[in-house]
Protein backbone atom coordinates (compact mmCIF):
# COMPACT_ATOMS: atom_id res chain seq x y z
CA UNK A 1 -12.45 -50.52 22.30
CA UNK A 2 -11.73 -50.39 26.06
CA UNK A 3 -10.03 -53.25 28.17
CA UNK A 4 -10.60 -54.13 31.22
CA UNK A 5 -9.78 -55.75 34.33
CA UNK A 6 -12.73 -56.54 36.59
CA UNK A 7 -11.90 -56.81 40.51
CA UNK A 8 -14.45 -58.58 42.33
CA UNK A 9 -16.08 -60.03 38.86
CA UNK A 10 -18.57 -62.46 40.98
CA UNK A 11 -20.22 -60.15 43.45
CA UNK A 12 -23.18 -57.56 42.90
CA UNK A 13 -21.22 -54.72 41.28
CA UNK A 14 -18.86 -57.18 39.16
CA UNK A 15 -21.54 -58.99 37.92
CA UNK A 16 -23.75 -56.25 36.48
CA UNK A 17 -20.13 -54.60 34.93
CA UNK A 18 -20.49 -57.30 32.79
CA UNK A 19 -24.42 -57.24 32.00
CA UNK A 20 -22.61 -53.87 30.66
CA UNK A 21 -19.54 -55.18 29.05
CA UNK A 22 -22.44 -58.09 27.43
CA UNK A 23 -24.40 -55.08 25.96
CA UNK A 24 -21.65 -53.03 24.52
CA UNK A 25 -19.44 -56.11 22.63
CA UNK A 26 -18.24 -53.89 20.38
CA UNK A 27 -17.02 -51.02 22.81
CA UNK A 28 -15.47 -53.26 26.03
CA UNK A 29 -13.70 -55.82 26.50
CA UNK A 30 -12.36 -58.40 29.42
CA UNK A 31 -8.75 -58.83 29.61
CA UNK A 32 -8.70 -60.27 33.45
CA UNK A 33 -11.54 -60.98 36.40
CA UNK A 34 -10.82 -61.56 39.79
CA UNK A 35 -13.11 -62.62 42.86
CA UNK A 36 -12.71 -64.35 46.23
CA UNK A 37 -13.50 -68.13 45.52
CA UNK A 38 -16.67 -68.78 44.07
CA UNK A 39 -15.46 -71.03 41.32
CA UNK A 40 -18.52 -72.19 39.53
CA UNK A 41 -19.32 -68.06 38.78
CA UNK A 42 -15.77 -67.57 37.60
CA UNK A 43 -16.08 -70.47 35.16
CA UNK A 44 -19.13 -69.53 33.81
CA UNK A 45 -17.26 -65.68 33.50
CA UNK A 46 -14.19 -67.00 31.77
CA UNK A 47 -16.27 -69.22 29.39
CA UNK A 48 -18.88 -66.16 28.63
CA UNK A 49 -16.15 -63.34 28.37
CA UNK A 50 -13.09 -65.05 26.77
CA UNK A 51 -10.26 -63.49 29.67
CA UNK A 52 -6.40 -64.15 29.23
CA UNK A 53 -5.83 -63.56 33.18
CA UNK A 54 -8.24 -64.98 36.17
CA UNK A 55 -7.32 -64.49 39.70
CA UNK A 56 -8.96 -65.92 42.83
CA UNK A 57 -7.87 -64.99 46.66
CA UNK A 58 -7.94 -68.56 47.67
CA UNK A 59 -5.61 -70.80 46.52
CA UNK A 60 -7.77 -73.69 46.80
CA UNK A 61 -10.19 -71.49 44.50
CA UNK A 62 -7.39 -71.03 42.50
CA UNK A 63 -6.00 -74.85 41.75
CA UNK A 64 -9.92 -75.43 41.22
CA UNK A 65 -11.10 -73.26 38.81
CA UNK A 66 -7.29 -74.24 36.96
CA UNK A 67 -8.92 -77.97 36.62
CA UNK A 68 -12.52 -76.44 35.57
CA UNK A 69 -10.53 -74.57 32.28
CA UNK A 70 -8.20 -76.83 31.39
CA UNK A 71 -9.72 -76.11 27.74
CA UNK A 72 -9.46 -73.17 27.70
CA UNK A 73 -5.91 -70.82 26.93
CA UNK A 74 -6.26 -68.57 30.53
CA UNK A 75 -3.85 -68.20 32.94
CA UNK A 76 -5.62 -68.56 36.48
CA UNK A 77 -3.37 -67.30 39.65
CA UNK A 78 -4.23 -66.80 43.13
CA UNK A 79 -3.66 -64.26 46.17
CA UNK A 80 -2.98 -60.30 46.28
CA UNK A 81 -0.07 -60.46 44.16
CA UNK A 82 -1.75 -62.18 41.31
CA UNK A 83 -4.34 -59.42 41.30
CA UNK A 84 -1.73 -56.63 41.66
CA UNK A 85 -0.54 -58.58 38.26
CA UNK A 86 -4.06 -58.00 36.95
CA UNK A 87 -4.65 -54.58 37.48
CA UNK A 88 -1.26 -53.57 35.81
CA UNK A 89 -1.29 -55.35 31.75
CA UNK A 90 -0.24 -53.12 29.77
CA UNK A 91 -3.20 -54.04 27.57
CA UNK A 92 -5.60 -52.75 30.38
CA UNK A 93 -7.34 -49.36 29.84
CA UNK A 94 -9.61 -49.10 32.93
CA UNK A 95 -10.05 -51.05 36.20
CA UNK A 96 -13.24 -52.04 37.51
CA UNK A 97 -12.73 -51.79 41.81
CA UNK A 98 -14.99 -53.36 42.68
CA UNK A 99 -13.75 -55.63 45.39
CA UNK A 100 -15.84 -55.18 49.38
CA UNK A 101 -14.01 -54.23 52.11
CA UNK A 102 -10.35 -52.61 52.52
CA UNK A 103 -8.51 -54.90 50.30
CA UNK A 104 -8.93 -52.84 47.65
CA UNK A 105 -6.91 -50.33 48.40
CA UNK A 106 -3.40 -52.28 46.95
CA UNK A 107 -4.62 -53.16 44.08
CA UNK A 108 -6.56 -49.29 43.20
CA UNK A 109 -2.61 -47.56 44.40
CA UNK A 110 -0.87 -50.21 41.93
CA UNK A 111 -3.40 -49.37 39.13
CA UNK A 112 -3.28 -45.79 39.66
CA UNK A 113 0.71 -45.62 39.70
CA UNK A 114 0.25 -47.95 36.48
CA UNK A 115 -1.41 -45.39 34.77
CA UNK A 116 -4.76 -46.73 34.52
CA UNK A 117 -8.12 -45.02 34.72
CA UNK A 118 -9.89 -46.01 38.03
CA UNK A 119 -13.86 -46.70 37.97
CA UNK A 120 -14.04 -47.08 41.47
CA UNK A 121 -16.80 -48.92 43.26
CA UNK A 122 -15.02 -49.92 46.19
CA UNK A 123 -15.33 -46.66 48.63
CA UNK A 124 -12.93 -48.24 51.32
CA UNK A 125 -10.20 -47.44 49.67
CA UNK A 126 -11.24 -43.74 49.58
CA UNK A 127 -12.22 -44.05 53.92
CA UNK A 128 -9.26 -45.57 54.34
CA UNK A 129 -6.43 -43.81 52.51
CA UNK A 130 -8.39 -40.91 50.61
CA UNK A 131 -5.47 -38.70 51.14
CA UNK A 132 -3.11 -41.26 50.19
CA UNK A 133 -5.09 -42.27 47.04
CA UNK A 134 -5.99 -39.18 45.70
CA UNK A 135 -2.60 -37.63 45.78
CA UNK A 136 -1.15 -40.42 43.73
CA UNK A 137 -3.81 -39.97 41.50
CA UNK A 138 -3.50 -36.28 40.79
CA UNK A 139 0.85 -37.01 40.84
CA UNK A 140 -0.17 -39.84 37.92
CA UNK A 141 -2.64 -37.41 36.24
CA UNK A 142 -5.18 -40.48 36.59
CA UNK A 143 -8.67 -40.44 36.24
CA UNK A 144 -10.91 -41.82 38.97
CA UNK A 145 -14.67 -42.13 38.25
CA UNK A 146 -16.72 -43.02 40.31
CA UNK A 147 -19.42 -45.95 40.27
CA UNK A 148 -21.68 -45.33 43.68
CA UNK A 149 -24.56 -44.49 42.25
CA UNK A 150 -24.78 -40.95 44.27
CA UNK A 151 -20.96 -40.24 43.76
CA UNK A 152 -21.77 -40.72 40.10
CA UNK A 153 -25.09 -38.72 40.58
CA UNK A 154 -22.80 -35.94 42.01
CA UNK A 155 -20.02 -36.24 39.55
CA UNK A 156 -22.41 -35.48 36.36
CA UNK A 157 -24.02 -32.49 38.16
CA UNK A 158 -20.60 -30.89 38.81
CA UNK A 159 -20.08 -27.92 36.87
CA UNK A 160 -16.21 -26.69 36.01
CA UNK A 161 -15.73 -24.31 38.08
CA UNK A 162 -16.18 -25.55 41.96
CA UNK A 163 -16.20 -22.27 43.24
CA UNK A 164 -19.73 -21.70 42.64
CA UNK A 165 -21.00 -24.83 44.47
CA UNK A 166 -22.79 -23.85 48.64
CA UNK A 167 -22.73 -28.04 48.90
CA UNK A 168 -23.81 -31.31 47.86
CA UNK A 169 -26.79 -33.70 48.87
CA UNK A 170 -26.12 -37.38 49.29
CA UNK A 171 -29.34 -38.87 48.92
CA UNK A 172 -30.21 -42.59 51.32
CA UNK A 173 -33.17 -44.64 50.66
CA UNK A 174 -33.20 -44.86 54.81
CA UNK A 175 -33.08 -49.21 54.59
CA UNK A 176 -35.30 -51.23 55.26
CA UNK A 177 -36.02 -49.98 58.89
CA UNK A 178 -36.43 -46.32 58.59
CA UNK A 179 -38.91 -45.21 60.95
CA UNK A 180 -38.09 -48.52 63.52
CA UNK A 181 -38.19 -47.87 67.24
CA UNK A 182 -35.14 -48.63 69.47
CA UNK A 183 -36.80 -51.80 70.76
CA UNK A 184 -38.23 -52.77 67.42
CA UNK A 185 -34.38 -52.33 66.16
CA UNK A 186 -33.14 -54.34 69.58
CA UNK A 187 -34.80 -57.82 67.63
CA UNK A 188 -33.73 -57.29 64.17
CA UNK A 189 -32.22 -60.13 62.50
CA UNK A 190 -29.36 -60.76 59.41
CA UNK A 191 -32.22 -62.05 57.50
CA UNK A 192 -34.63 -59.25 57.84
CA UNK A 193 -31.25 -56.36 57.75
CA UNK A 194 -30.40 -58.21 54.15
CA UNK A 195 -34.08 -57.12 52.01
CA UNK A 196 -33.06 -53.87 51.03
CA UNK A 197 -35.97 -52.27 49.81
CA UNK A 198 -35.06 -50.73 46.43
CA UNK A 199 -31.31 -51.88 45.81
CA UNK A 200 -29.83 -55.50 45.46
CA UNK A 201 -26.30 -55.54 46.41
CA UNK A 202 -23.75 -57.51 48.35
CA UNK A 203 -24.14 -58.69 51.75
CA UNK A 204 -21.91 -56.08 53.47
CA UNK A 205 -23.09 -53.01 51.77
CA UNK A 206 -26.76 -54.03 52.15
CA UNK A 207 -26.24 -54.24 56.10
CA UNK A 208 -24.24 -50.65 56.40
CA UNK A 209 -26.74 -49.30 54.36
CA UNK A 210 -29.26 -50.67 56.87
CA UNK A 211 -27.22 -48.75 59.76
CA UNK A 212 -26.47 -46.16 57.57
CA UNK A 213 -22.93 -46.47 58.05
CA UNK A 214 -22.76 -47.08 54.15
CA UNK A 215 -23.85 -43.36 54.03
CA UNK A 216 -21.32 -42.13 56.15
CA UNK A 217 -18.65 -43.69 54.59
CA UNK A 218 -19.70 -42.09 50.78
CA UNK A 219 -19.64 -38.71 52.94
CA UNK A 220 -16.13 -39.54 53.52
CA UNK A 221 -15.63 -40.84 50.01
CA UNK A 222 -17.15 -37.25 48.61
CA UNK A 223 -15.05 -35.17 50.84
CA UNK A 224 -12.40 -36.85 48.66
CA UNK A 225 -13.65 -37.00 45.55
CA UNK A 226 -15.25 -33.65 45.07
CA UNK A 227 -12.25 -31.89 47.22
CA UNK A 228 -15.46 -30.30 49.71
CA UNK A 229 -15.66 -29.65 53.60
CA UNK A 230 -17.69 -31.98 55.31
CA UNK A 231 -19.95 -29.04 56.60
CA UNK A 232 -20.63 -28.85 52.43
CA UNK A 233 -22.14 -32.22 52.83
CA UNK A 234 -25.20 -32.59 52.95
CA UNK A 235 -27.19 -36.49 53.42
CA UNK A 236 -31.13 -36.55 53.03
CA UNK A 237 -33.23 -39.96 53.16
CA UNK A 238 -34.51 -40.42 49.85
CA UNK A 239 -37.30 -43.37 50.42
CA UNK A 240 -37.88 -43.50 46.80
CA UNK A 241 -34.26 -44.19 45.92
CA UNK A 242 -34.87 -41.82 42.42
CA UNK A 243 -32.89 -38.89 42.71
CA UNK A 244 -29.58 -40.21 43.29
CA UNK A 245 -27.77 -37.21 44.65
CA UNK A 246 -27.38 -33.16 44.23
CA UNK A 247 -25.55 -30.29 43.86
CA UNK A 248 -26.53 -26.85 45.02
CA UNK A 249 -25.14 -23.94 43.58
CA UNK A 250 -24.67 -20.37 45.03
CA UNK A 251 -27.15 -18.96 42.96
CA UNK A 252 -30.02 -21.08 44.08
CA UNK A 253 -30.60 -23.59 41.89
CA UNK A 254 -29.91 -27.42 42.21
CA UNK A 255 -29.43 -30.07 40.06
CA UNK A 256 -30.39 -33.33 40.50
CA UNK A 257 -29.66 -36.71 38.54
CA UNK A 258 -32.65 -39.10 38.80
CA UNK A 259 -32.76 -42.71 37.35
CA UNK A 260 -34.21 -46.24 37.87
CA UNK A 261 -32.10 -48.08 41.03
CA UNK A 262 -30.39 -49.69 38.55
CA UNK A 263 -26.39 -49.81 39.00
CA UNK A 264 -25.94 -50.43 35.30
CA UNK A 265 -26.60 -46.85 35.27
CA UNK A 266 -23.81 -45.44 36.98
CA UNK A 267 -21.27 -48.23 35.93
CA UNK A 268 -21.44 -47.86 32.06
CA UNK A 269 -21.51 -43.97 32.50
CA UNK A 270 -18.22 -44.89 34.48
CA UNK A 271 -17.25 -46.93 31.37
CA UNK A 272 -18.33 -44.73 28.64
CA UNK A 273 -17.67 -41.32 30.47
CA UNK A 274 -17.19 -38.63 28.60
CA UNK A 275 -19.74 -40.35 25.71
CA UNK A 276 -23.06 -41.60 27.01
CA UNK A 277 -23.96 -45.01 25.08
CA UNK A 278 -27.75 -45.34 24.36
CA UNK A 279 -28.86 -49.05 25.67
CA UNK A 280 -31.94 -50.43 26.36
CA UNK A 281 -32.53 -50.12 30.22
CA UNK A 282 -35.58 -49.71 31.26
CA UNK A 283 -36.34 -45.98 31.73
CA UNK A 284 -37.39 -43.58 34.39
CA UNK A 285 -41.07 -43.27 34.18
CA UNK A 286 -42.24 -40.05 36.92
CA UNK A 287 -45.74 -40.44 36.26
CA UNK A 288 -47.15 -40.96 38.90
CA UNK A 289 -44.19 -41.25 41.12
CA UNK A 290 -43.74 -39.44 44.35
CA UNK A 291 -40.90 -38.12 45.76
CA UNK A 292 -39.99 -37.70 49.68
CA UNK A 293 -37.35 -36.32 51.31
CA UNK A 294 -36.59 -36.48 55.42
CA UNK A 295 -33.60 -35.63 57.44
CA UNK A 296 -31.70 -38.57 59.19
CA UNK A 297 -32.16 -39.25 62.67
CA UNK A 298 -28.81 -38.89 63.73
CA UNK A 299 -30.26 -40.67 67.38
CA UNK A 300 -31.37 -43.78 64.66
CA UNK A 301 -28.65 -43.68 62.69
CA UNK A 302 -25.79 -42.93 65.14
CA UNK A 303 -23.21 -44.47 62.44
CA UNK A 304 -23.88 -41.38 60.02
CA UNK A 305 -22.58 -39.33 62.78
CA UNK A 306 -19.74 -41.26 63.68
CA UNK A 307 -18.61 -41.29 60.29
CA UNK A 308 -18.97 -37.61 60.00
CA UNK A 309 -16.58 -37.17 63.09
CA UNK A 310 -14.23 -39.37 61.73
CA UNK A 311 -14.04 -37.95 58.85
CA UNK A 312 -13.27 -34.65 59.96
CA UNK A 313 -10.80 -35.58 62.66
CA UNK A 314 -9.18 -38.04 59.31
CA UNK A 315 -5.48 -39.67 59.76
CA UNK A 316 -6.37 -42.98 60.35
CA UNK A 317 -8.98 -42.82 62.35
CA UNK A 318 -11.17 -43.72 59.07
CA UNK A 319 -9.75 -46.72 58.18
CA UNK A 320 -9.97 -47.55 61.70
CA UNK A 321 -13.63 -46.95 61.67
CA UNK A 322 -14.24 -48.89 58.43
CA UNK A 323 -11.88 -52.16 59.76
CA UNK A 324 -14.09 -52.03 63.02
CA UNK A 325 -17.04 -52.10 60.61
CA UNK A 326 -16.46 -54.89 58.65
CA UNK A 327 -15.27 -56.78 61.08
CA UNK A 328 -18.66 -56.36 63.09
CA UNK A 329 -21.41 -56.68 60.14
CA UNK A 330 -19.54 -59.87 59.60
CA UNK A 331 -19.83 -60.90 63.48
CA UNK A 332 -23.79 -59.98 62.86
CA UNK A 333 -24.49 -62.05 60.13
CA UNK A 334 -22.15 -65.02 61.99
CA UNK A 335 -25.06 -63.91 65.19
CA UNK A 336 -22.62 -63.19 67.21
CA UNK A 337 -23.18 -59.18 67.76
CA UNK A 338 -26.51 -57.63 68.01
CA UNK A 339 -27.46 -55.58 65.32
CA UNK A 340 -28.09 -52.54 67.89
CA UNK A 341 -24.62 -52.94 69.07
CA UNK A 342 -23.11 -52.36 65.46
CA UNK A 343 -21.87 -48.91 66.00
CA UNK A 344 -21.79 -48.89 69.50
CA UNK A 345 -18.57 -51.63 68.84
CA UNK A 346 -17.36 -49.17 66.11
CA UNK A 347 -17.10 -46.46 68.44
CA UNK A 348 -15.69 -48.17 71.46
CA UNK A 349 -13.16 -49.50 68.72
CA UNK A 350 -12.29 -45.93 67.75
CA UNK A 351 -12.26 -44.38 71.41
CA UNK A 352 -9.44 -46.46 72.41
CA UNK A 353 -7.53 -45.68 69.07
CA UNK A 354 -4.47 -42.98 68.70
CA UNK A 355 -4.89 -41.12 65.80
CA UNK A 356 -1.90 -40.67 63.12
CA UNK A 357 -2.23 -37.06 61.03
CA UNK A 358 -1.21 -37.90 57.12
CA UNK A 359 -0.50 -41.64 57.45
CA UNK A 360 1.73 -43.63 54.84
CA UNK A 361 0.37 -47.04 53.17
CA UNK A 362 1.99 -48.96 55.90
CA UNK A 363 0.75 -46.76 58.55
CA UNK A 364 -2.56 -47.12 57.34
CA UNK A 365 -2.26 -51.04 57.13
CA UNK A 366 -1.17 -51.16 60.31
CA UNK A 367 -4.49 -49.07 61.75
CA UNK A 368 -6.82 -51.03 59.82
CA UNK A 369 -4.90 -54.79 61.50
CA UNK A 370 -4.95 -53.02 64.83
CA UNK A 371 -8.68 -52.32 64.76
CA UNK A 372 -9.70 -56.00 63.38
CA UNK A 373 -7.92 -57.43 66.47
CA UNK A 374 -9.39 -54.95 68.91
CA UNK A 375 -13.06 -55.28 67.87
CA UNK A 376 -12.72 -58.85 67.80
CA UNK A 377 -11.11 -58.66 71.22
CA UNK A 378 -14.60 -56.65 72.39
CA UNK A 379 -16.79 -59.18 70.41
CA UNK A 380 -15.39 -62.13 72.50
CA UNK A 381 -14.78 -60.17 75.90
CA UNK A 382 -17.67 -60.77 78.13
CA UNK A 383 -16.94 -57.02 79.35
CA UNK A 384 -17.92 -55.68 76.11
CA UNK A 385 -20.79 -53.46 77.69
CA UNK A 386 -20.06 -50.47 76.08
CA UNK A 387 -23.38 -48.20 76.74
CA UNK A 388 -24.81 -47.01 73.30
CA UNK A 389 -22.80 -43.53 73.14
CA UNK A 390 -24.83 -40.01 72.85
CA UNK A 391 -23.87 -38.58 69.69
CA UNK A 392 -21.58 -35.80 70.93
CA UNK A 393 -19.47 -38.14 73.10
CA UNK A 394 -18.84 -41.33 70.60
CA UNK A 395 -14.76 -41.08 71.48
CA UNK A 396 -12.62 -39.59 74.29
CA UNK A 397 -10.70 -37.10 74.20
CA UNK A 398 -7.61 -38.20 72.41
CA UNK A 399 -9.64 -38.30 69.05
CA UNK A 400 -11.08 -35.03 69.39
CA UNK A 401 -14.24 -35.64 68.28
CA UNK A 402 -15.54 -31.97 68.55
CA UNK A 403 -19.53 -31.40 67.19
């Protein structure tokens, strides 16, 4: 029996970690959830999964859902240090990171230096501190497995011995505006950016994955995981959203892991890794099925490429690029940044940053605050006319952003 602690228990990823925990009652078990503040889905969480520890970000959420279980023998806290209390129980086996955005990089260091084993669906924390993370996790001797459906694909096509792998292939559906002019793009609304074509998931992952900047960061999050150059990184659009990602080897031949776009997939492999539990999701069926792969426009997706640069110039310029990020999908779905001017804000927020080589926690903390402040300076300036940058020019000098 495995316990666990669920981070982010009432979004897309949380939710279906349960459909998982719900099929396997005899393998997992919930020993804490935490989430934001959507009280009525905690309730109905606590009272469906039995947890001894519940924690919710807002205190308001907090003294609520505390009135809503009265019945029930749970102890429900509030704020980052309650949830650095849940993801260290001794009781707890693995922790579920599945928490959007940056603050989930406390919590994943405090579970990793608590010995626990990491199924990580929060790649943030890798943009942000991947250097950081994954040396505490190698000093701890802790696992981290990852839940991202092509990190996962990747992860059981590895063989043992790295040496023999020429690169990997991160496979992207493309969005739901693949093959959209500039001025078609110029129009496009939250509404229409939110229908993902093959994947339902959260609000911020489904826009980045609309500008692609959801790819770049998993590049990022690979060149962590799997310990690989970025020029052994390979991204293809994948329309058909079936094969989830691939390894090449140096002696030709590739493997591929193909599935439904299903996330239970990749989160109860996560869970059940190194067994494979037979359930009854619904299986691949190829007949019939045609598969397409394209290369990314790089000229409309200029947030793949950004990412890439980041990522190889690293230090904080990451987790400056992925503060800048969240902090404009969330001014486009508020309508008050274009959805063309997404990455264009992202790089002006990283051309005016000074990069720090092998940043501490605090250091890091301190880039991602800077960069909220500065892109919401640019969102509210009325100068903010940043010209859409040419690939090979997204940051000045200072950042070195060589091709």
């Amino acid at each position: 029996m495995k316990t666990l602690t669920v981070l982010g228990s009432t979004g897309s990823i949380g939710r279906q970690t349960l459909e998982v925990v719900r099929a396997f009652p005899e393998k997992l078990k919930v020993h804490a959830l935490a989430a934001c503040k959507s009280v009525d889905q905690m309730e109905n969480q606590v009272r469906a999964f039995r947890p001894s520890f519940v924690v919710m970000m807002e205190e308001k959420a907090a003294k609520d859902l505390r009135e809503c279980l009265r019945d029930l023998p749970v102890t429900v806290e509030y704020g980052m240090e309650g949830i650095l209390q849940a993801v260290t129980y001794p009781q707890v086996d693995t922790v579920v990171t599945a928490l959007s955005g940056r603050i989930g990089l406390e919590p994943t260091l405090a579970a990793i230096k608590a010995g626990k084993i990491i199924a990580l669906a929060n790649k943030e924390t890798l943009v942000a501190a991947g250097e950081l993370v994954l040396g505490t996790a190698r000093e701890m001797a802790c696992p981290i497995l990852p839940i991202d459906s092509e990190h996962s694909a990747i992860f059981q096509c590895l063989e043992d011995n790295p040496q023999t792998i020429e690169k990997i292939i991160l496979t992207a559906s493309g969005g739901p505006f693949l093959g959209w002019s500039s001025e078609k793009l110029a129009a496009v609304t939250p509404q229409e950016a939110l229908q993902h074509p093959n994947w339902a998931m959260g609000w911020k992952i489904t826009i980045d994955s609309a500008s692609m900047m959801n790819k770049g960061l998993e590049v990022i999050e690979a060149h962590h995981l799997f310990g690989l150059d970025y020029d052994k990184i390979e991204v293809l659009i994948h329309p058909e959203s079936i094969v989830h990602s691939m390894v090449a080897y140096k002696d030709g031949s590739v493997l591929a892991q193909m599935g439904n776009p299903d996330m239970r997939l990749p989160i109860q492999y996560a869970l059940s890794y190194p067994s494979r539990w037979e359930n009854s999701f619904q299986r691949l069926d190829l007949r019939g099925k045609r598969l397409s792969f394209l290369e990314p426009d790089l000229t409309e997706f200029p947030a793949l490429a950004l990412a890439y640069k980041a990522g190889r110039i690293g230090g904080t310029l990451p987790a400056v690029m992925n503060a800048a990020n969240e902090v404009a999908v969330q001014a486009f779905l508020q309508n008050r940044l274009v959805y063309h001017r997404l990455t264009e804000l992202v790089a002006a927020v990283c051309d005016s940053h000074d990069v720090l080589l092998h940043p501490d926690l605090g250091t890091i903390l301190e880039a991602d605050a800077w960069a909220r402040e500065r892109a919401e300076e640019l969102i509210q300036s009325t100068k903010f006319k940043y010209k859409i940058p040419k690939i090979n020019s997204i940051c000045n000098p200072k950042c070195r952003l060589e091709p």
